[in-house]
Protein backbone atom coordinates (compact mmCIF):
# COMPACT_ATOMS: atom_id res chain seq x y z
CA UNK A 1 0.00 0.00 0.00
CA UNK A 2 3.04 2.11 1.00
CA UNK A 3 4.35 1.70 -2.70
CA UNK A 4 1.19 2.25 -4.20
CA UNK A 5 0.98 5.56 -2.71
CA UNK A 6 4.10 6.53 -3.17
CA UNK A 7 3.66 6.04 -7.05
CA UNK A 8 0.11 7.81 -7.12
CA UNK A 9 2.04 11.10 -5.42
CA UNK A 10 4.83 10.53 -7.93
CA UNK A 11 2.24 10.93 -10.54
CA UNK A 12 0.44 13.80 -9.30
CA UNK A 13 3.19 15.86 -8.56
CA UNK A 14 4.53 15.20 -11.75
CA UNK A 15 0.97 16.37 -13.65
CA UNK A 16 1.12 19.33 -11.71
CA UNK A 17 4.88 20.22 -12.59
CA UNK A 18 4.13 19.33 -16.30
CA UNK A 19 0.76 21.24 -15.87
CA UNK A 20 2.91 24.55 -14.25
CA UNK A 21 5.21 24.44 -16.89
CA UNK A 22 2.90 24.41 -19.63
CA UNK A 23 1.77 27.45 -18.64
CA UNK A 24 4.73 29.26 -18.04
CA UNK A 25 5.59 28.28 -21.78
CA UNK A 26 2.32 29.34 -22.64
CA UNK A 27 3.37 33.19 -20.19
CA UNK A 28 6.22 33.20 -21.39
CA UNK A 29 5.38 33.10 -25.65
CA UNK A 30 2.90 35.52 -25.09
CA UNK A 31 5.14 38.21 -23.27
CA UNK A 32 7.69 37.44 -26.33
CA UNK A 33 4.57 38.45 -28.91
CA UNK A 34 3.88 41.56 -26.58
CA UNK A 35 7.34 42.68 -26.33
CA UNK A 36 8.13 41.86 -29.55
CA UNK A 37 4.80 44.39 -30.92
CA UNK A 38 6.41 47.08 -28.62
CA UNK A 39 9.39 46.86 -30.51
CA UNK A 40 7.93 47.25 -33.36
CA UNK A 41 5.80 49.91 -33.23
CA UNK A 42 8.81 51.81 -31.29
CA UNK A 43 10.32 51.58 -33.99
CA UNK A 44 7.38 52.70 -36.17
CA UNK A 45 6.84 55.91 -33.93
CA UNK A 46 10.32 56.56 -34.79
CA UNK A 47 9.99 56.16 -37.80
CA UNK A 48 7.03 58.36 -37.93
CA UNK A 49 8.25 61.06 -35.98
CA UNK A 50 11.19 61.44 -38.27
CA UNK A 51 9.22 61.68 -41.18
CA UNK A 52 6.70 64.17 -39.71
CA UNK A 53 7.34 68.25 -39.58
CA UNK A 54 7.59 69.71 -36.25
CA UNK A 55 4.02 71.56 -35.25
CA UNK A 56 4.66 75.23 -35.39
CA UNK A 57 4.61 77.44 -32.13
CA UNK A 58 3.45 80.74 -34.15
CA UNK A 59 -0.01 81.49 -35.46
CA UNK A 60 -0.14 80.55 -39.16
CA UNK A 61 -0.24 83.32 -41.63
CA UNK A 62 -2.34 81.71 -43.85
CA UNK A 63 -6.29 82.32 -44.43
CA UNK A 64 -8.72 81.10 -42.44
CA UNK A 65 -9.75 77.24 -42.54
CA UNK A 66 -12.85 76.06 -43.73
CA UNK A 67 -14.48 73.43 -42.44
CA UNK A 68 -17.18 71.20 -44.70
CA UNK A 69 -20.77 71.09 -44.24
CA UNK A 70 -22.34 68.13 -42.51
CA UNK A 71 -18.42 67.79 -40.69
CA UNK A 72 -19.98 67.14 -37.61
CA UNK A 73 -22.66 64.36 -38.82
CA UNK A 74 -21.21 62.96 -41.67
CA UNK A 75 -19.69 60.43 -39.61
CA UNK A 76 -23.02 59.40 -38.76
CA UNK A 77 -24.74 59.90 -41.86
CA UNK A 78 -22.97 58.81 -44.62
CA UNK A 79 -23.39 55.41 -46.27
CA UNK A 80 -21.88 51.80 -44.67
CA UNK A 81 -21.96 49.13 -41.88
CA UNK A 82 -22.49 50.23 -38.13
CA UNK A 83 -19.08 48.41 -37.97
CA UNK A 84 -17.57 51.26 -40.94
CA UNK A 85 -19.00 53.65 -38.96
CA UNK A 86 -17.48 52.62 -35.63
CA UNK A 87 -14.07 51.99 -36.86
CA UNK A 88 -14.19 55.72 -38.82
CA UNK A 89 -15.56 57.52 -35.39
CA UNK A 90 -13.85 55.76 -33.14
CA UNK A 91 -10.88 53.72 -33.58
CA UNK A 92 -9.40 55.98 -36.93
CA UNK A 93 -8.42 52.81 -39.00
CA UNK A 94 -10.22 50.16 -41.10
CA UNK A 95 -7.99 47.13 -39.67
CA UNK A 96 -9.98 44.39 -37.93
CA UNK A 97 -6.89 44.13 -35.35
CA UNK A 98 -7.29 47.69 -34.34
CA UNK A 99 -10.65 47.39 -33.64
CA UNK A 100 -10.02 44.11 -31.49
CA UNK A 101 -7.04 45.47 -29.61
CA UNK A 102 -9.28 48.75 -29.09
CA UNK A 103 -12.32 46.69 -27.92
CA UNK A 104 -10.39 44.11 -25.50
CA UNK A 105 -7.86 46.69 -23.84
CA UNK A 106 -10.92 49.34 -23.16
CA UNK A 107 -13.29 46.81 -22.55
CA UNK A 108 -10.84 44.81 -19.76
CA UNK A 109 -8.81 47.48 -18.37
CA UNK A 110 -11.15 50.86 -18.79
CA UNK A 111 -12.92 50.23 -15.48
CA UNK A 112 -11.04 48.62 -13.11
CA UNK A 113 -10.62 50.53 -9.91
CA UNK A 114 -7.98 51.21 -7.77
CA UNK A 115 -4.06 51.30 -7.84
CA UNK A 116 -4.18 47.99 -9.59
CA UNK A 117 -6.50 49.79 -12.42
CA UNK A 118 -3.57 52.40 -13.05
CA UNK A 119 -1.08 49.94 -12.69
CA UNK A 120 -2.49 47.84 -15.64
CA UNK A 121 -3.95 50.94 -17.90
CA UNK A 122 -0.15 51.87 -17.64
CA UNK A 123 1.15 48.75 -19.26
CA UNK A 124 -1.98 48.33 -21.95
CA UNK A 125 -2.94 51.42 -22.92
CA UNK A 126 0.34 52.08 -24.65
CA UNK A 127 -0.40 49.19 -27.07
CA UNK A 128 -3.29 51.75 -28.41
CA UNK A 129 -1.69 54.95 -28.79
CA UNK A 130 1.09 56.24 -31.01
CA UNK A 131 3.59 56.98 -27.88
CA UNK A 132 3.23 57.18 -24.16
CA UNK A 133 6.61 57.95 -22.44
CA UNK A 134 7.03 57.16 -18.73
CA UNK A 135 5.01 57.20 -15.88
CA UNK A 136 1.79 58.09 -17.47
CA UNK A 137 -1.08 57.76 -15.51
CA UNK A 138 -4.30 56.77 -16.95
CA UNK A 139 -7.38 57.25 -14.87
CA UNK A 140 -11.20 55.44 -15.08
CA UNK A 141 -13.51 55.74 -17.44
CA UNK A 142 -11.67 57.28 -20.25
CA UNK A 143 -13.05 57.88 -23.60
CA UNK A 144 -10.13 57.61 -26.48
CA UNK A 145 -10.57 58.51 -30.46
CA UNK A 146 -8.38 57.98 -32.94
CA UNK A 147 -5.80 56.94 -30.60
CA UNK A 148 -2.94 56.28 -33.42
CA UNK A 149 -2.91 60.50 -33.48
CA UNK A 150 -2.25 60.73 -30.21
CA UNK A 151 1.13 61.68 -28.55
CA UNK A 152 1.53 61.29 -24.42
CA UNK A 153 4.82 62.20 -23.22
CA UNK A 154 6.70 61.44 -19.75
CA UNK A 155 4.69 62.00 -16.08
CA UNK A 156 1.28 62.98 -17.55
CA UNK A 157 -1.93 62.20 -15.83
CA UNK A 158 -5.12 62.26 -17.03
CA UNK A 159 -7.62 62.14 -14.72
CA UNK A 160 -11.22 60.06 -14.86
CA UNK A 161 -13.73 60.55 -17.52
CA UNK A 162 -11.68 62.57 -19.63
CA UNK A 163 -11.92 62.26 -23.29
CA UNK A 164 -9.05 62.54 -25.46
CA UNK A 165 -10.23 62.64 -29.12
CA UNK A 166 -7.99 63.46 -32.00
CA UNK A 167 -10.79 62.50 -35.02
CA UNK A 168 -9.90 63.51 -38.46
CA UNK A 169 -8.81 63.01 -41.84
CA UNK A 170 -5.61 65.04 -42.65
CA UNK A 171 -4.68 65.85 -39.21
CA UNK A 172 -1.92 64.91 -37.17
CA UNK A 173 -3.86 64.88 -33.55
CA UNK A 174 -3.07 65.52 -30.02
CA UNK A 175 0.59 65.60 -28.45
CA UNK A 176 0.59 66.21 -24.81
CA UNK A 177 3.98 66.87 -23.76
CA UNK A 178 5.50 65.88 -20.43
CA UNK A 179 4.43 66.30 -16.83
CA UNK A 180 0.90 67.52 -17.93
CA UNK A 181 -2.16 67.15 -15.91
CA UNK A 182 -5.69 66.54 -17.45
CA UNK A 183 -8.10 67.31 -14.98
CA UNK A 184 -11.03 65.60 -14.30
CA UNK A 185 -14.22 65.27 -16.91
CA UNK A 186 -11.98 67.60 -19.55
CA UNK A 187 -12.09 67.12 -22.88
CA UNK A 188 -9.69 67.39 -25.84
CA UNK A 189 -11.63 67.39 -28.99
CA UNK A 190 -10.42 67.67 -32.68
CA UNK A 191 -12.28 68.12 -35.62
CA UNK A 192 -9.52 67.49 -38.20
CA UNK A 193 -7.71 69.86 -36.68
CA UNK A 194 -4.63 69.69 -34.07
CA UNK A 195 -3.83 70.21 -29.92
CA UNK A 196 -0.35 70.82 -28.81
CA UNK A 197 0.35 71.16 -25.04
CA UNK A 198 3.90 72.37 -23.78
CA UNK A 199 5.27 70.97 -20.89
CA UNK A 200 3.41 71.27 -17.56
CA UNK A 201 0.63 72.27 -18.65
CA UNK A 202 -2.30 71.86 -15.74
CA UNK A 203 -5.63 71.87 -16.81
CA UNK A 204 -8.66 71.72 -14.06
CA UNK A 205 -11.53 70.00 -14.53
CA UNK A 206 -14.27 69.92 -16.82
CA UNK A 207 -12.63 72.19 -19.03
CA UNK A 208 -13.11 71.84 -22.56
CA UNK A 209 -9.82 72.51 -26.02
CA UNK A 210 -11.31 72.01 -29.21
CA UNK A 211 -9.49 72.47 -32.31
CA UNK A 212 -10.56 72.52 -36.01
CA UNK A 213 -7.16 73.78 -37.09
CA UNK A 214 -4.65 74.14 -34.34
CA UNK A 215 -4.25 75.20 -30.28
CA UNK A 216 -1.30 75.64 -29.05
CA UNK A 217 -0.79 75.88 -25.20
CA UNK A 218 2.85 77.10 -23.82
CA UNK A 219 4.59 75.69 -20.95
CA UNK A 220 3.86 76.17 -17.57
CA UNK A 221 0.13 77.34 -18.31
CA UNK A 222 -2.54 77.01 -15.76
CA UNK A 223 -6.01 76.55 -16.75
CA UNK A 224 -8.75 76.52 -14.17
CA UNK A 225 -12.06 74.48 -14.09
CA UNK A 226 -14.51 74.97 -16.26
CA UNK A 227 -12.58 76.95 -18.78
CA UNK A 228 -13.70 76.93 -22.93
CA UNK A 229 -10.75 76.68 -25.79
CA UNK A 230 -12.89 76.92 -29.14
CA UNK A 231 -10.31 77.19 -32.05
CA UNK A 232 -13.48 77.04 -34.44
CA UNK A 233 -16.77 79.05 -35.45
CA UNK A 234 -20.09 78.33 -37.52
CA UNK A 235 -20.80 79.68 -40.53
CA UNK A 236 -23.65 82.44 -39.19
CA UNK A 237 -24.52 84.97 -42.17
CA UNK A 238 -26.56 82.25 -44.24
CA UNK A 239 -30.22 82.58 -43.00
CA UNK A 240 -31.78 80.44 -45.86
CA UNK A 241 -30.06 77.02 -44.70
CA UNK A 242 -30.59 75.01 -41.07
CA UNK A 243 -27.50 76.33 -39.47
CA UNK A 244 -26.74 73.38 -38.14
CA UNK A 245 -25.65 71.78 -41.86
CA UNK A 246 -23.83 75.41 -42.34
CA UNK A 247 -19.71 74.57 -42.59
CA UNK A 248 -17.43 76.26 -40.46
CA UNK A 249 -14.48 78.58 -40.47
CA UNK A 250 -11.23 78.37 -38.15
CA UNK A 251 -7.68 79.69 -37.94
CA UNK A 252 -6.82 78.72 -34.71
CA UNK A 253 -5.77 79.75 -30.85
CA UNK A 254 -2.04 80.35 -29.72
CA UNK A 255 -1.57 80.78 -25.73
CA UNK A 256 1.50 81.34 -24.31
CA UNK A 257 3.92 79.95 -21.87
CA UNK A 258 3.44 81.33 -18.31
CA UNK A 259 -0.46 82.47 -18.23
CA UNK A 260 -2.83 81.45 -15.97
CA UNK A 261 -6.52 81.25 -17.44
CA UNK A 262 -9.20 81.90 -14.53
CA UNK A 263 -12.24 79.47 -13.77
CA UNK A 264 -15.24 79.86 -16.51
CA UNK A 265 -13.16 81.62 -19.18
CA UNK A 266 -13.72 81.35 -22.38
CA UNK A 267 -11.23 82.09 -25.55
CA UNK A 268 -12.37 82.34 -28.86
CA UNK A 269 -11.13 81.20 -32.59
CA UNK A 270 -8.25 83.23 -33.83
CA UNK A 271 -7.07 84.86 -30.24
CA UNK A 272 -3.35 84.89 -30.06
CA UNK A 273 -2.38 85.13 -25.78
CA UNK A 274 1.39 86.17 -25.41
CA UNK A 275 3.27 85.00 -22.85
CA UNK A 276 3.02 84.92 -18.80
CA UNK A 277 -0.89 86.79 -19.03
CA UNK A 278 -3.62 86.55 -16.89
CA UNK A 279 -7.39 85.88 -17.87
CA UNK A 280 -9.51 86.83 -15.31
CA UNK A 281 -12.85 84.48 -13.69
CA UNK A 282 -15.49 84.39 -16.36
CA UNK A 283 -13.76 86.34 -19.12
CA UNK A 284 -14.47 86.28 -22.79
CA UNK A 285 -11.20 86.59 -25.13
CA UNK A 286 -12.64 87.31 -28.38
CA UNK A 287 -9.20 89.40 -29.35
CA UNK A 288 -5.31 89.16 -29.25
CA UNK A 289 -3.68 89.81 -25.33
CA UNK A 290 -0.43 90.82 -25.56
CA UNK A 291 2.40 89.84 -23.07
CA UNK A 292 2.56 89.97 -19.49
CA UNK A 293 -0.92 91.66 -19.47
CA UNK A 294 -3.76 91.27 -17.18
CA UNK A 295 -7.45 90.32 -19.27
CA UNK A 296 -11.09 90.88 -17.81
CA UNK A 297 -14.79 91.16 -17.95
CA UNK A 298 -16.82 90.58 -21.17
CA UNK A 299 -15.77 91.06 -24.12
CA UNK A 300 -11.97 91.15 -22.26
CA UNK A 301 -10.17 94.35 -22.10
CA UNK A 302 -6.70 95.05 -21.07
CA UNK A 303 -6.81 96.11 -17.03
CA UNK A 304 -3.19 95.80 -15.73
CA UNK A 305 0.35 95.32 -17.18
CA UNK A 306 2.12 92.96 -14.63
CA UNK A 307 5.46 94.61 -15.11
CA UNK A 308 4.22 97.99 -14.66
CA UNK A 309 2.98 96.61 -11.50
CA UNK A 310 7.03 94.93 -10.69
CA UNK A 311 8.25 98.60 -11.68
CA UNK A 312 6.14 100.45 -8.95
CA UNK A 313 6.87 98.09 -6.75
């Protein structure tokens, strides 16, 4: 009987080795496939990044942009398969494997609470966007388009429920340089247009950048909750036509390095904001601030010069 057993432990100890082993094989091909894909598209982003011009830091000279009828519905309305649709809207290429790796890494990882949520977002998430540098932090719940046109450099955060979408057809996207913050419930929308933020850039929450041509936002900037970035404007002077199929015109929003934009401002298409300004609470910018000035009320007007104020003093 002694034997007997003996044998019968032999034997399961020896299914449970082979059994262990298997799947450590198994572990250890897939991490080879994963690391292996990093590699690659490394190298791809490299690649691309090469081969791409550098985004401009000055307002462009050039006319105004126009922007199509039906641009913000013809994603919906046009002719094809729900699945067409999706993959347009959403994911920002026609490949069946973007679309799974899209569905399964969102679908898994978008949710899941706690340090062990970040913890995972920060290894998976990178498999869906073009670059993520170091120590990005990924929050719940948020909502990603087009996330082969978007650029996340070193230490950024981005809070829950944010929404980073860089939809369009000729555009290059969003690049979010390092040690950003993306507060809470903001959104960074494009309509075929472009979002560049400098470094350190620290946005509150439930603020709002949109871009149909290009926003710019210089280092060190600090933008309060609830404040409006609209680098785009209907179409208004046809009266014969549902305004809401009317086209739209943009040139774009430069703000500079330095300025501090107050809680419930709002800053219009074609506003250039020079460096180290202040927008006061509840301000509308409809018109060019220039340097080291001090913006308020509505429409904005010009109320202080901060180095007037350093001369006084």
């Amino acid at each position: 009987m002694f034997l007997i057993s003996l044998i019968k432990h032999s034997y399961y100890c020896n299914s449970i080795y082979y059994t262990v082993l298997v799947n450590l094989n198994n572990i250890n091909f897939y991490l080879k496939g994963w690391l292996k894909q990093l590699k690659m598209e490394k190298i791809n982003q490299e690649d691309y990044k090469k081969q791409q011009p550098e985004i401009k830091s000055e307002k462009s000279e050039q006319e105004y942009k126009i922007i199509e009828e039906n641009v913000r519905t013809s994603y919906i309305t046009k002719s094809g398969s729900k699945t067409s649709k999706y993959l347009e809207l959403v994911i920002g290429e026609k490949r069946i494997w973007a679309l799974l790796k899209y569905e399964i890494i969102t679908g898994i990882f978008s949710n899941w609470p706690g340090a062990l949520g970040i913890f995972l977002r920060g290894i998976f998430y990178r498999l869906l966007f073009k670059k993520v540098g170091k120590g990005v932090i990924f929050g719940q719940n948020i909502t990603i388009r087009h996330p082969n046109k978007i650029f996340i450099g070193d230490n950024v955060v981005i809070d829950e429920n944010c929404m980073l979408d860089a939809k369009g057809s000729e555009n290059k996207g969003i690049e979010i340089s390092r040690n950003c913050y993306i507060g809470r419930n903001t959104i960074l929308s494009c309509k075929n247009g472009d979002i560049f933020l400098d470094e350190n850039v620290n946005i509150g929450f439930n603020c709002e950048i949109h871009s149909s041509s290009y926003v710019k936002i210089g280092k060190n900037t600090l933008i309060a909750a609830y404040v409006y970035v609209i680098a785009g404007d209907h179409i208004h002077d046809v009266v014969n036509k549902p305004i809401s199929l009317l086209g739209g015109i943009s040139k774009g929003i430069i703000i500079g390095e330095n300025c501090w934009l107050g809680a419930r401002s709002t800053i219009f298409d074609s506003v250039s904001i020079g460096n180290d300004v202040i927008v006061g609470a509840s301000a509308v910018v409809n018109s060019d601030v220039p340097a080291y000035s001090v913006a308020a009320g509505i429409p904005a007007r010009i109320v202080k010069n901060r180095l007037q104020k350093e001369k006084e003093e």
